[in-house]
N, C-alpha and C. Protein backbone atom coordinates (compact mmCIF):
# COMPACT_ATOMS: atom_id res chain seq x y z
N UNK A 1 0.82 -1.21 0.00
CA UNK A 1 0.00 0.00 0.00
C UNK A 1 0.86 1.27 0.00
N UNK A 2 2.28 1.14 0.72
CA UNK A 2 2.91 2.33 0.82
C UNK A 2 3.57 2.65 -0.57
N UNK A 3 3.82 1.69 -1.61
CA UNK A 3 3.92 2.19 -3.15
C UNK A 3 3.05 3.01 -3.87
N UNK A 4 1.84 2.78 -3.18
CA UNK A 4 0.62 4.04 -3.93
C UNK A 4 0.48 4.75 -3.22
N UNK A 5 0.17 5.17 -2.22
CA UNK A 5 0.14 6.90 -1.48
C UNK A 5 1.60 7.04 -2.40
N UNK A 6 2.88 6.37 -1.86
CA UNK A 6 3.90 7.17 -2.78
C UNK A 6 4.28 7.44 -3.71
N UNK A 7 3.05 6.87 -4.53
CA UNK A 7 2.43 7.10 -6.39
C UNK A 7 1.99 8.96 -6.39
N UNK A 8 0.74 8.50 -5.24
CA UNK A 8 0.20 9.60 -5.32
C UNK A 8 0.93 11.32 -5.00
N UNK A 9 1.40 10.82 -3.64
CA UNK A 9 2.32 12.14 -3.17
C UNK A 9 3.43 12.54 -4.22
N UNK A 10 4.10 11.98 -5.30
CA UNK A 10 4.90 12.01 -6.12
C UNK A 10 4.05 12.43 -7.57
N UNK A 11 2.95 12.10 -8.05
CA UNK A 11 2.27 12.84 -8.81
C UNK A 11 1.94 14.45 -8.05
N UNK A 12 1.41 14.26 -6.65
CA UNK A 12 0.50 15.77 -6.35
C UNK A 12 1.88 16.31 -6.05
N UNK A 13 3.14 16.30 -5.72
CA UNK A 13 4.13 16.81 -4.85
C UNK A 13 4.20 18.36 -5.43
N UNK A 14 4.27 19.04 -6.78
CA UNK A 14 4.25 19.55 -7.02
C UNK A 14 2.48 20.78 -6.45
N UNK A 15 1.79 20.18 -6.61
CA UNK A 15 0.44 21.14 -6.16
C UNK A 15 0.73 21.03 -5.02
N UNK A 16 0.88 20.20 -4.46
CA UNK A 16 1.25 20.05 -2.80
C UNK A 16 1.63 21.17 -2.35
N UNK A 17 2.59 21.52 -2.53
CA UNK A 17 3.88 22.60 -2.72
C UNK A 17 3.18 23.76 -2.46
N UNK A 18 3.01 24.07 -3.87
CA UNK A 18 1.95 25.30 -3.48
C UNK A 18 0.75 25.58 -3.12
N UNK A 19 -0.09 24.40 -2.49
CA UNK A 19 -1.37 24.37 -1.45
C UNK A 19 -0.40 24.62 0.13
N UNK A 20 0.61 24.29 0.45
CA UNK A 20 1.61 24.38 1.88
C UNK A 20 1.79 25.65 1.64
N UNK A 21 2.41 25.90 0.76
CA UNK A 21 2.58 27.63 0.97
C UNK A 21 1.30 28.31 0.95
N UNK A 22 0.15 28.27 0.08
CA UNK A 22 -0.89 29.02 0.47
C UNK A 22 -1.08 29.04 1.81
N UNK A 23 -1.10 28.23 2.80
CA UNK A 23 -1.51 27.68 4.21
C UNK A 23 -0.43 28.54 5.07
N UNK A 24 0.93 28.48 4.64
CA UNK A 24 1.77 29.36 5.08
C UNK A 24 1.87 30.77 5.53
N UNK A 25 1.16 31.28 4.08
CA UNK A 25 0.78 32.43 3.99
C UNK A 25 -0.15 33.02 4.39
N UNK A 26 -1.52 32.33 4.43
CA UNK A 26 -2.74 32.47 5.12
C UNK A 26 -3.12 32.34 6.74
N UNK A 27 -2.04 31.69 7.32
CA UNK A 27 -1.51 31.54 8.35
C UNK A 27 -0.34 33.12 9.00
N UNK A 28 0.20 32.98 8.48
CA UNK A 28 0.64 34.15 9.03
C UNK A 28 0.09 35.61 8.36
N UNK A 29 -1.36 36.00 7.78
CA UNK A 29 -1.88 36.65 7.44
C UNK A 29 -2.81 36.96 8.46
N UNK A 30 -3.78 35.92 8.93
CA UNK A 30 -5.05 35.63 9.57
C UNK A 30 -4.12 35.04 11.15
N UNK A 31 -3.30 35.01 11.41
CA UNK A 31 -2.71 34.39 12.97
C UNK A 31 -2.83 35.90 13.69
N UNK A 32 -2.90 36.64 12.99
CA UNK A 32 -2.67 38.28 14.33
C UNK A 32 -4.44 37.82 14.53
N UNK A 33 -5.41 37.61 13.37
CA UNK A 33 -6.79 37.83 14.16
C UNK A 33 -7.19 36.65 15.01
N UNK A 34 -8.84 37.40 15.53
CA UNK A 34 -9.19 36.19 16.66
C UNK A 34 -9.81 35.00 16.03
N UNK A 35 -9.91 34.91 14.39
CA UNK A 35 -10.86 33.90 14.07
C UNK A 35 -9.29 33.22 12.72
N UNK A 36 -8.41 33.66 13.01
CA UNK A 36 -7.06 32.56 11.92
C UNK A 36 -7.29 31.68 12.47
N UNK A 37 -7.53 30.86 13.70
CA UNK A 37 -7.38 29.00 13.80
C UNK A 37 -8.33 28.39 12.82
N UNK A 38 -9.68 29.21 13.22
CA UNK A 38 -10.76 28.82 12.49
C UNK A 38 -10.59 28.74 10.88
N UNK A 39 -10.16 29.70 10.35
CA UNK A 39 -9.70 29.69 8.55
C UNK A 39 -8.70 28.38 8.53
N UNK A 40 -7.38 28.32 9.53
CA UNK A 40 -6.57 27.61 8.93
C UNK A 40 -7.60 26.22 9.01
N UNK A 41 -8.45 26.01 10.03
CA UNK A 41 -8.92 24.62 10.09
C UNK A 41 -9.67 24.45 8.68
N UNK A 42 -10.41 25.33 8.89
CA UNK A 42 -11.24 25.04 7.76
C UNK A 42 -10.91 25.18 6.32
N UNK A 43 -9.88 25.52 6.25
CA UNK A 43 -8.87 25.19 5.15
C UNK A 43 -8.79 23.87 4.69
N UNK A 44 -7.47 23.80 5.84
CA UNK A 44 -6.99 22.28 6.15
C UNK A 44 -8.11 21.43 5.36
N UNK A 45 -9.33 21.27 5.56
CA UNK A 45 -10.22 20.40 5.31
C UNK A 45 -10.15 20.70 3.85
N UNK A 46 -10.12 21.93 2.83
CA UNK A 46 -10.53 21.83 1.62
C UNK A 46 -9.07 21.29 1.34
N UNK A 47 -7.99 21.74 1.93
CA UNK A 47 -6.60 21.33 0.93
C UNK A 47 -7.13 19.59 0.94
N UNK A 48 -7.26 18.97 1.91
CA UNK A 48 -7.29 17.51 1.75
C UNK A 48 -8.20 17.26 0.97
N UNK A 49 -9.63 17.84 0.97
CA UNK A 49 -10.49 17.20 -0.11
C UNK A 49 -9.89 17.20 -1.36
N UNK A 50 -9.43 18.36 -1.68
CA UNK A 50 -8.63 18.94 -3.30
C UNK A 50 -7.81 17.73 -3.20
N UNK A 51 -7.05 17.64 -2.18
CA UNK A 51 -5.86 16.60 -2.38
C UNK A 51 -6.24 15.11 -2.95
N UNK A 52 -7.04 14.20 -2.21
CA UNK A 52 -7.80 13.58 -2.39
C UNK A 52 -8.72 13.25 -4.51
N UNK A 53 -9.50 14.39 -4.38
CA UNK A 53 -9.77 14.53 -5.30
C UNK A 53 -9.16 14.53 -6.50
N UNK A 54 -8.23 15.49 -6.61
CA UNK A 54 -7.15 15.10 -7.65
C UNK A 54 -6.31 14.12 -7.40
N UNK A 55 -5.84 13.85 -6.81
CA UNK A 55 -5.66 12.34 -6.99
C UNK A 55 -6.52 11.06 -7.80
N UNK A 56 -7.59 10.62 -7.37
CA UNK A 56 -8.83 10.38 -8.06
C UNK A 56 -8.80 10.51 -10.06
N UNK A 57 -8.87 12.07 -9.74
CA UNK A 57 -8.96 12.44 -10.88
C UNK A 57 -8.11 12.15 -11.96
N UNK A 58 -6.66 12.20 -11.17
CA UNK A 58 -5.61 11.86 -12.42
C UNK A 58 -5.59 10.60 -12.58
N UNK A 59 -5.84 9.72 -11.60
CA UNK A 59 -6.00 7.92 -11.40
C UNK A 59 -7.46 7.73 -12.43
N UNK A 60 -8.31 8.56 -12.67
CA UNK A 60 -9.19 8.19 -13.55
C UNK A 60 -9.03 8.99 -14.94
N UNK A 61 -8.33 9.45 -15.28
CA UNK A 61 -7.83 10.23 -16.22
C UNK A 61 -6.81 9.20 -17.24
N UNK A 62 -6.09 8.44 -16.51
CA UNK A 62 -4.98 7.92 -16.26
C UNK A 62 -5.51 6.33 -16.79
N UNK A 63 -6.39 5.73 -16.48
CA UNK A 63 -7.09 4.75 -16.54
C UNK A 63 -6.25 3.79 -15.86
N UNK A 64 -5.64 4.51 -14.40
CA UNK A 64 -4.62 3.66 -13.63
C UNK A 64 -5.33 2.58 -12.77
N UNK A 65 -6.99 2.87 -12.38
CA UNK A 65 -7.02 1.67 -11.70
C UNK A 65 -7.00 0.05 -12.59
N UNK A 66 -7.57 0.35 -13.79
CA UNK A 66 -7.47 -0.82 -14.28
C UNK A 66 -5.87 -1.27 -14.81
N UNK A 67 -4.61 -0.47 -14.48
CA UNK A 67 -3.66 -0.99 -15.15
C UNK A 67 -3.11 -1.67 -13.80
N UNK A 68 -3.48 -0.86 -12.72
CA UNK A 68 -3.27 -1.42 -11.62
C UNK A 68 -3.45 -2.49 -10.97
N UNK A 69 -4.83 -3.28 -11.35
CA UNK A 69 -5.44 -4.59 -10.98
C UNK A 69 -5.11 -5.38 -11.76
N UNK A 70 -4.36 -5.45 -12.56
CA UNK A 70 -3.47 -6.44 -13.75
C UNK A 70 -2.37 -6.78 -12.73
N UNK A 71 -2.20 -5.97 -11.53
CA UNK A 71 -1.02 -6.80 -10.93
C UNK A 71 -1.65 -7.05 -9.29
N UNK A 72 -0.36 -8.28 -8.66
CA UNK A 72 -1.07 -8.27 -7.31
C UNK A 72 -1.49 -7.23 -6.50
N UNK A 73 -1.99 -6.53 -6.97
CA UNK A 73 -2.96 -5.50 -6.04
C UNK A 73 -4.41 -5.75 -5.89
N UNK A 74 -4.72 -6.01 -4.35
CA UNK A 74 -6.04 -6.43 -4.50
C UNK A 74 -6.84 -4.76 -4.69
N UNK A 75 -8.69 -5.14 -4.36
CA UNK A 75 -9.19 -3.60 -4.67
C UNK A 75 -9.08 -3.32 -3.09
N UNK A 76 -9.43 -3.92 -2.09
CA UNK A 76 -9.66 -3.85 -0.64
C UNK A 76 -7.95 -2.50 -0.69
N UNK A 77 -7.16 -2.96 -1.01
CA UNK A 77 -5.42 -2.32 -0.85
C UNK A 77 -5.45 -0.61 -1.50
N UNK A 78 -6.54 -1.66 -2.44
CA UNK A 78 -6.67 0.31 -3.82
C UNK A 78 -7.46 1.23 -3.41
N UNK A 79 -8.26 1.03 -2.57
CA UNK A 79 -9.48 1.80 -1.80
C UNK A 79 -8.37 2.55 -0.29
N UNK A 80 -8.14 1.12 -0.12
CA UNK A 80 -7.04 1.62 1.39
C UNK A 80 -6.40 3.04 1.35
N UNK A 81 -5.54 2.60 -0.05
CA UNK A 81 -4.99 3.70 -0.04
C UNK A 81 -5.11 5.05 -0.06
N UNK A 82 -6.23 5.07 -0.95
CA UNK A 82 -7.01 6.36 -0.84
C UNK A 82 -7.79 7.06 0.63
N UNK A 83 -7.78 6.46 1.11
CA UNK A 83 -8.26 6.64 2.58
C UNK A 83 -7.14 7.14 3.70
N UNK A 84 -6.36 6.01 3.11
CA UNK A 84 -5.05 6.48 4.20
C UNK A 84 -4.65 7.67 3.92
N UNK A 85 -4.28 8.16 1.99
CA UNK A 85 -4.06 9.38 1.89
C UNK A 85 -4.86 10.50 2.57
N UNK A 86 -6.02 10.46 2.19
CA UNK A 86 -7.09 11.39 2.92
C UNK A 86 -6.35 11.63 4.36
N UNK A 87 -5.99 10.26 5.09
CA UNK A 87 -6.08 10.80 6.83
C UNK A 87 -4.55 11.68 6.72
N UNK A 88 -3.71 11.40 6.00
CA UNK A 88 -2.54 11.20 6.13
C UNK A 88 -2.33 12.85 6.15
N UNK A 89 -2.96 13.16 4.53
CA UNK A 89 -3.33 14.62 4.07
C UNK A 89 -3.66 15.77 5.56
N UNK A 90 -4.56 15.17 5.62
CA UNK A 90 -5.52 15.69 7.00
C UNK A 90 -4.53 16.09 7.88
N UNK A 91 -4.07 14.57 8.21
CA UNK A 91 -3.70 15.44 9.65
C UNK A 91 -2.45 15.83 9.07
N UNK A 92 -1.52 16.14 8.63
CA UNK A 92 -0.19 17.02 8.22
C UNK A 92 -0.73 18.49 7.93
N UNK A 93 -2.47 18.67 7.68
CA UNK A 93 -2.19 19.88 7.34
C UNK A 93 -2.57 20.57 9.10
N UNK A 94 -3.35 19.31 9.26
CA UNK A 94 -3.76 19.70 10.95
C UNK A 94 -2.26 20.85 11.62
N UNK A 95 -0.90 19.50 11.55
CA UNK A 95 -0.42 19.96 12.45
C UNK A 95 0.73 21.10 11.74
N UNK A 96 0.76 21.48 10.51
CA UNK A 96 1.00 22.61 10.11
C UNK A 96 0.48 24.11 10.77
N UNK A 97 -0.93 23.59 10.92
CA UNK A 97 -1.71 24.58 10.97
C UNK A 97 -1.34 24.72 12.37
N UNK A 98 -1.26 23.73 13.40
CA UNK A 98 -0.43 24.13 14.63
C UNK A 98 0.49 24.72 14.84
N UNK A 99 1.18 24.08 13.98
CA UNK A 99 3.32 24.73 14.04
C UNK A 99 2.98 26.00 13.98
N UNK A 100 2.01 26.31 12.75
CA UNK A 100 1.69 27.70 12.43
C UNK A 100 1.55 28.87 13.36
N UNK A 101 0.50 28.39 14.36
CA UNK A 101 0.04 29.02 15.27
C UNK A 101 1.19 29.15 16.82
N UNK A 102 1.69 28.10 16.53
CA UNK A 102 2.46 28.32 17.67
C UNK A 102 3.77 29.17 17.61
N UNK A 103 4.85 29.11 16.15
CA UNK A 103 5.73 30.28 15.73
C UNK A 103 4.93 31.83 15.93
N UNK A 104 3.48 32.08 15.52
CA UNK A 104 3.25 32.92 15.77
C UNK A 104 2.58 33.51 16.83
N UNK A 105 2.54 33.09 17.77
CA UNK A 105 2.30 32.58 19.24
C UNK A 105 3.80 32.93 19.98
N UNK A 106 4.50 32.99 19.54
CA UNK A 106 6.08 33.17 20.00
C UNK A 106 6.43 34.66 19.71
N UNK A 107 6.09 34.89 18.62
CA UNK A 107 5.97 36.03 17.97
C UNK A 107 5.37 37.06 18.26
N UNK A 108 3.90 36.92 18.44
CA UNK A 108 3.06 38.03 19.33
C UNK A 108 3.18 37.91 20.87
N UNK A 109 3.68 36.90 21.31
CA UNK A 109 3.69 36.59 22.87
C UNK A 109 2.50 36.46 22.95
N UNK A 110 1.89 35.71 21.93
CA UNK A 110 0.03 35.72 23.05
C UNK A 110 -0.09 34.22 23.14
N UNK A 111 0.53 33.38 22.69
CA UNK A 111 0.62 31.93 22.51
C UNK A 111 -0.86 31.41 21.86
N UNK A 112 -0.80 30.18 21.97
CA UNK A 112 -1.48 29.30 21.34
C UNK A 112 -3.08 29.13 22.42
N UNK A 113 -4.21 29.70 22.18
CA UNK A 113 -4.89 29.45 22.96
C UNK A 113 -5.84 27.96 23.09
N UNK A 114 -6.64 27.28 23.75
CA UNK A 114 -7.25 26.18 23.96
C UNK A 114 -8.06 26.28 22.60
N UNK A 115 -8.85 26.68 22.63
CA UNK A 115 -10.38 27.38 21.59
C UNK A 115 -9.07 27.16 19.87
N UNK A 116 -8.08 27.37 19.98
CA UNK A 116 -7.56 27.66 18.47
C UNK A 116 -7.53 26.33 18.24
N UNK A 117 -6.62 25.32 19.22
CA UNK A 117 -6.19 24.05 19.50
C UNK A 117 -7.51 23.25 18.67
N UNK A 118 -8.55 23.41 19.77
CA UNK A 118 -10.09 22.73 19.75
C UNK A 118 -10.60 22.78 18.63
N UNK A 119 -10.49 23.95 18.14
CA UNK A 119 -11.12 24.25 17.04
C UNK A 119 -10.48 23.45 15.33
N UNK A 120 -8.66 23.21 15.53
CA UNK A 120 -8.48 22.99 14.26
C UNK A 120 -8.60 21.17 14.83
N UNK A 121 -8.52 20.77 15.84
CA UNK A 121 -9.03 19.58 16.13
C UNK A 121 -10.38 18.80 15.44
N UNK A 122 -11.24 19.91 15.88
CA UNK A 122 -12.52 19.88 15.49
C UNK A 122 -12.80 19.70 13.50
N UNK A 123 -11.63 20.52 12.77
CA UNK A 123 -11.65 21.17 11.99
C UNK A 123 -11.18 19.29 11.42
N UNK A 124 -10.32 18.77 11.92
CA UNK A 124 -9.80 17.70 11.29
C UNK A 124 -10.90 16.51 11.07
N UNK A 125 -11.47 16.36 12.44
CA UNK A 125 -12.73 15.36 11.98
C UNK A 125 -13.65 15.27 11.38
N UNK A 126 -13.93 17.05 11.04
CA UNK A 126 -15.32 17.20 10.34
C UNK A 126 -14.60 16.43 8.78
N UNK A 127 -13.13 17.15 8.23
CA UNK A 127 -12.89 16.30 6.93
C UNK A 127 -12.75 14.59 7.11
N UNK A 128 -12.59 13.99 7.89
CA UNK A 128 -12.68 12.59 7.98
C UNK A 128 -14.11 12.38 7.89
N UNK A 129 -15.23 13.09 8.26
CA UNK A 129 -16.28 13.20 8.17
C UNK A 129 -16.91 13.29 6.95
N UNK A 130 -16.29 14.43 5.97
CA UNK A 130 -16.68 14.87 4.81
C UNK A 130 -15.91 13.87 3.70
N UNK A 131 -14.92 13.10 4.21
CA UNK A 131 -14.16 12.38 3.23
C UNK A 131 -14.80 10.98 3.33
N UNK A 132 -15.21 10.28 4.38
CA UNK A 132 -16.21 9.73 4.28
C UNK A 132 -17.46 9.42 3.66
N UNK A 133 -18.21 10.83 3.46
CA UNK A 133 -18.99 10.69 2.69
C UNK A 133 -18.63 11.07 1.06
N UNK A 134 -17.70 11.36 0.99
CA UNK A 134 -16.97 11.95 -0.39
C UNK A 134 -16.48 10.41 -1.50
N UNK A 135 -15.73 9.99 -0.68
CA UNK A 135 -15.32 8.83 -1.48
C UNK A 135 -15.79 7.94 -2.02
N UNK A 136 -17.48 7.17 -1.44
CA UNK A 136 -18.07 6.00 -1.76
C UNK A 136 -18.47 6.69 -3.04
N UNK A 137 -18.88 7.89 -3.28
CA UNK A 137 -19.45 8.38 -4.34
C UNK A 137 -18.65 8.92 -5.25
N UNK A 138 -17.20 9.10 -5.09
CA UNK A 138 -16.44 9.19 -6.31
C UNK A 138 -16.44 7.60 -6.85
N UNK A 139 -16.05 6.60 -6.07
CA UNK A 139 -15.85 5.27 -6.71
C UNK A 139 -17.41 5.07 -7.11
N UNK A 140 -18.53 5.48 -6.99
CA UNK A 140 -19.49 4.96 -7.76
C UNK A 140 -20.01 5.60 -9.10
N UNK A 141 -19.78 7.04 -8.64
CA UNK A 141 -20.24 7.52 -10.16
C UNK A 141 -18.51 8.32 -10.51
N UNK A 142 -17.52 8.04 -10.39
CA UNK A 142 -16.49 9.07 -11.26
C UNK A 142 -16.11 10.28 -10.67
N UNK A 143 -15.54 10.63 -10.56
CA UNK A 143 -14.90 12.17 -10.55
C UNK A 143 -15.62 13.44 -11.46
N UNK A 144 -15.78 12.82 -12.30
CA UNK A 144 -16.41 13.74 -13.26
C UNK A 144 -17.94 14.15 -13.11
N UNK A 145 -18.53 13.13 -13.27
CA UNK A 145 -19.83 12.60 -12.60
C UNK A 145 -20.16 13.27 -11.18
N UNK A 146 -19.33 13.36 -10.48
CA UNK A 146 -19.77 13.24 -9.21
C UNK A 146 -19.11 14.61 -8.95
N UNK A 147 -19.15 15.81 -9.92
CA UNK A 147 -18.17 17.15 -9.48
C UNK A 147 -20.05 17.87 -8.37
N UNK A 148 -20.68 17.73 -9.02
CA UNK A 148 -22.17 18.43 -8.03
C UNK A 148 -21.90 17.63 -6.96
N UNK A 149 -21.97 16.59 -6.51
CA UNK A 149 -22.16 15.67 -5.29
C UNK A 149 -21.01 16.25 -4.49
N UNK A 150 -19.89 16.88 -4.98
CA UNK A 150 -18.61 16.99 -4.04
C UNK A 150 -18.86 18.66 -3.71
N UNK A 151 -19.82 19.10 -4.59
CA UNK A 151 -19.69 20.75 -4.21
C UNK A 151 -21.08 20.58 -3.18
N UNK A 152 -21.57 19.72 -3.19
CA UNK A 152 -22.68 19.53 -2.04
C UNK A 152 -22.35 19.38 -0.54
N UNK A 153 -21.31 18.01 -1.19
CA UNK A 153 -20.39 17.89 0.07
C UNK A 153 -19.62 19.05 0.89
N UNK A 154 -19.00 19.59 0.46
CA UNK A 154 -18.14 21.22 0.53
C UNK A 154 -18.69 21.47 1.29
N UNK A 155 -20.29 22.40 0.72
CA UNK A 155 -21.02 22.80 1.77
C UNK A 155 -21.74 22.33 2.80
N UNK A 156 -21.19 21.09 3.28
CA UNK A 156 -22.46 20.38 4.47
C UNK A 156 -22.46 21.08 5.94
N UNK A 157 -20.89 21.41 6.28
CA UNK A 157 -20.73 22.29 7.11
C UNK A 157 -21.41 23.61 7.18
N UNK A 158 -21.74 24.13 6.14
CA UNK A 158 -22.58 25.34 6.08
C UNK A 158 -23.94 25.28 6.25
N UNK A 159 -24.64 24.07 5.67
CA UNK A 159 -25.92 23.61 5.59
C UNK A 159 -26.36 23.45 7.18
N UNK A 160 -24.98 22.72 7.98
CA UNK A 160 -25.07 22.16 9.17
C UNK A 160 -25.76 23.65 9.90
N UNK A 161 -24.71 24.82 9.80
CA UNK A 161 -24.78 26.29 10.76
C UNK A 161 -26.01 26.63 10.29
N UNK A 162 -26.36 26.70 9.20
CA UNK A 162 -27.84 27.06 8.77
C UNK A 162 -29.03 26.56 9.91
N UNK A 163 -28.92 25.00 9.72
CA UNK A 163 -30.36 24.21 9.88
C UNK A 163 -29.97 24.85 11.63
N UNK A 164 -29.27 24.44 12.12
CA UNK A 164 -29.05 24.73 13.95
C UNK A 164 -29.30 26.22 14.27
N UNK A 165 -28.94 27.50 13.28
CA UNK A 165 -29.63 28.77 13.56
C UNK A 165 -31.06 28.98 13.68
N UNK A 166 -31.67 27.71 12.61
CA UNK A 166 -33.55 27.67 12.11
C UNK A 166 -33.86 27.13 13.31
N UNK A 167 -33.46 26.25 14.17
CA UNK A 167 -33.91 25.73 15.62
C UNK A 167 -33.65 26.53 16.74
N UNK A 168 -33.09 27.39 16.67
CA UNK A 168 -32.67 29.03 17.42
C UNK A 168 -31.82 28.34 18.52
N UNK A 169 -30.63 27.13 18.51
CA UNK A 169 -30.12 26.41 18.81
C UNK A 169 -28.87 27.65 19.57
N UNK A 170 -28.39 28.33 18.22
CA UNK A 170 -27.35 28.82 18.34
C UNK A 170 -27.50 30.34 18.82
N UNK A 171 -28.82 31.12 18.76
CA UNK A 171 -29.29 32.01 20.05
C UNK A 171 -29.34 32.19 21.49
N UNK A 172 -29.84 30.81 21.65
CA UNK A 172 -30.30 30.17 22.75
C UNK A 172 -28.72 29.96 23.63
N UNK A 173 -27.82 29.80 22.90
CA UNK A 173 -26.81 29.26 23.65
C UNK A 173 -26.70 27.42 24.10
N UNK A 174 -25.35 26.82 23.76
CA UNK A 174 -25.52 25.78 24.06
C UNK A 174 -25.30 25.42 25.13
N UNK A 175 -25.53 24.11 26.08
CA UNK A 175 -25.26 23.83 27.21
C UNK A 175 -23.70 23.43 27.55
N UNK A 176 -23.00 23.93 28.57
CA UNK A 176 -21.55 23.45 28.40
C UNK A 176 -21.34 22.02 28.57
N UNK A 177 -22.12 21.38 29.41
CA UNK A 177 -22.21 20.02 29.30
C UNK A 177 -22.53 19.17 27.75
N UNK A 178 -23.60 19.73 27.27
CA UNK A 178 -23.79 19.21 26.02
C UNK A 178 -22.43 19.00 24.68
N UNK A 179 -21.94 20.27 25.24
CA UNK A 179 -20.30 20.75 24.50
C UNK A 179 -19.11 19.42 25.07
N UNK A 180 -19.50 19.40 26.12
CA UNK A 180 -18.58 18.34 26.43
C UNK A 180 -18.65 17.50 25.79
N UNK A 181 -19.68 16.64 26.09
CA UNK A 181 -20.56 15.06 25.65
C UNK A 181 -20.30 15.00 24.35
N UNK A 182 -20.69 16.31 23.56
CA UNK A 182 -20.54 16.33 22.33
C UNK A 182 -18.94 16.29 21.48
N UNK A 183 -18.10 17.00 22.69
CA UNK A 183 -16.80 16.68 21.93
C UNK A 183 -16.24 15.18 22.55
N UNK A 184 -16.21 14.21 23.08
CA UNK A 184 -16.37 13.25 23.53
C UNK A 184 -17.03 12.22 22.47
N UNK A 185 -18.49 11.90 22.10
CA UNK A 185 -18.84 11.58 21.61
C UNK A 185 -18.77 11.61 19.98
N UNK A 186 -18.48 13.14 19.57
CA UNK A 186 -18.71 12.73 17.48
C UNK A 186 -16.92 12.30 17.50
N UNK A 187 -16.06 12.53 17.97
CA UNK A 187 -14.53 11.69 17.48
C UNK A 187 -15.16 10.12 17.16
N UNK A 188 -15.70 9.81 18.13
CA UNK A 188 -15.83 8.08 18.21
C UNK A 188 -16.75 8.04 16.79
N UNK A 189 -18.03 8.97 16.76
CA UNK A 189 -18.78 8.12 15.43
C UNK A 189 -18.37 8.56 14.33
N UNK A 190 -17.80 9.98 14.44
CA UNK A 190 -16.72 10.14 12.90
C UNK A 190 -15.69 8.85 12.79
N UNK A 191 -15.15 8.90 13.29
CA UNK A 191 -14.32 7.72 12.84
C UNK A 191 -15.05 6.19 12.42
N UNK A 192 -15.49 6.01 13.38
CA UNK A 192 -16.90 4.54 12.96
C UNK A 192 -17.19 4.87 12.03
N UNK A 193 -17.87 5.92 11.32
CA UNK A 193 -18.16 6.39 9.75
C UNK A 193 -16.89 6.29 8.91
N UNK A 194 -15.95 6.69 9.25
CA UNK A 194 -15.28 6.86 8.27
C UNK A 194 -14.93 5.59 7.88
N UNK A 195 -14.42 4.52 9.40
CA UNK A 195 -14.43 2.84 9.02
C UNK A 195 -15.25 2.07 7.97
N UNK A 196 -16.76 2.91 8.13
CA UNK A 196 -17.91 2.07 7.93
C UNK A 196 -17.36 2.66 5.80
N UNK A 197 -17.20 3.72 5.73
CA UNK A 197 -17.52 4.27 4.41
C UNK A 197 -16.68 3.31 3.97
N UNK A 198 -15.51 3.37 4.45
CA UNK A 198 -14.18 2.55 3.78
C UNK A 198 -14.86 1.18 3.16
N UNK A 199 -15.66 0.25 3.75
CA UNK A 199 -15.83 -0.80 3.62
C UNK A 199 -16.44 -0.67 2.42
N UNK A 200 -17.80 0.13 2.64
CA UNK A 200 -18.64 0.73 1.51
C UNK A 200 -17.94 1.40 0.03
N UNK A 201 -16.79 1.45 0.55
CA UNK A 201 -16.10 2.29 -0.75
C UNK A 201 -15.69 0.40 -1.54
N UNK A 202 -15.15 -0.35 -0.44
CA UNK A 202 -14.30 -1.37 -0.85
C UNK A 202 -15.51 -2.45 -1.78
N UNK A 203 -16.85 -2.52 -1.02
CA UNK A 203 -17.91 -3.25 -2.02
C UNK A 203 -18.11 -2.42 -3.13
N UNK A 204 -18.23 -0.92 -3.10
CA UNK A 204 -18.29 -0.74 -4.41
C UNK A 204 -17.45 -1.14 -5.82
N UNK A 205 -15.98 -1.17 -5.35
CA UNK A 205 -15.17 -1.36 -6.35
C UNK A 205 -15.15 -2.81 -6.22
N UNK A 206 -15.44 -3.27 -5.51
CA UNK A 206 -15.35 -4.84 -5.76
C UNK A 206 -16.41 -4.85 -7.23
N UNK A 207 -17.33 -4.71 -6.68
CA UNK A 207 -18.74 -4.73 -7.82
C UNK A 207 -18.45 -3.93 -9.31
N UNK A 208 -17.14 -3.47 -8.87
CA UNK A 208 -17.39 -2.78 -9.96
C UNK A 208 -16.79 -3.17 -11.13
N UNK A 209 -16.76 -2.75 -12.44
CA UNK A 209 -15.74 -3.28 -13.69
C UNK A 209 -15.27 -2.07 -14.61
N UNK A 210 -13.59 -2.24 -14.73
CA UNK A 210 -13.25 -1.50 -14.92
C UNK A 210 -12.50 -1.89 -16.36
């Protein structure tokens, strides 16, 4: 499996490159204000989808999965990989986005607060979250096919702040206990999802013919 992420990182290395420096830059742009953790997180999440995605894209461009299953590579290994990239993606930009904050944290003397920490934490699971639901549906309908389904995806986080303002959820104020429970609790079923998609990604391509 570690020959294909190092397929992949060696095709993207170049965009790579300059998605790290955007992050660089946007990072020490947005680190003097009170809401830079929040951008870099929510960044973080699009660089990996992009990452992800193109990947995909050039592997279906490429017509690499089928040159690929001509050799011992099972599909369970070809799915893997793509997944692993996703986490792999993820969290490197996670802890960029830390380093980030903490050089400039040194810099202003105001350091690294809890809430920035929490937040790009937070910021990492929602994309294990969103990559989850992202992937079963590139392997079923294409990259190409499936460019609306991924700009749907994009916005679920937004859809999310929407529907919880319409319940006057986020007026009202939440309970700090609930905040707890709640950060406690979605790590465990994001990840169970993301397990569960994997599998779901792996019957699809089983089923599938390429």
């Amino acid at each position: 499996m570690h020959g294909l992420i190092y397929k992949d990182l060696y095709n993207l290395k170049k965009y790579m490159r300059q998605l790290l420096l955007i992050i660089a830059v946007m990072g020490v742009l947005f680190g003097m204000q009170d809401t830079g953790a929040s951008f870099l997180g929510v960044y973080t999440v699009m660089v990996s989808m992009m990452v992800v995605i193109s990947s995909m894209s050039y592997d279906e461009f490429a017509k690499w999965d089928k040159f690929v299953l001509t050799m011992p590579v099972s599909r369970k290994t070809l799915v893997g990989s793509k997944y692993l990239l996703g986490l792999l993606v993820t969290a490197g930009g996670s802890l960029i986005a830390i380093a980030i904050y903490l050089v400039i944290g040194i810099i202003t003397r105001k350091g690294m607060t809890l809430e920035d920490l929490v937040g790009i934490i937070g910021c990492f699971f929602a994309c294990l979250l969103m990559l989850g639901v992202l992937l079963p549906l590139l392997y079923k309908f294409g990259v190409e096919k499936a460019r609306m389904m991924i700009l749907c995806v994009a916005l679920l986080p937004t859809l999310g702040v929407v529907l919880l303002s319409k319940t006057g959820l986020l007026e009202n104020g939440i309970s700090e206990e609930f905040l707890q429970t709640l950060a406690f609790v979605a790590p465990v079923i994001i990840v169970v999802l993301f397990i569960a998609s994997f599998f779901l990604s792996v019957s699809i391509v089983t089923k599938k013919e390429f």
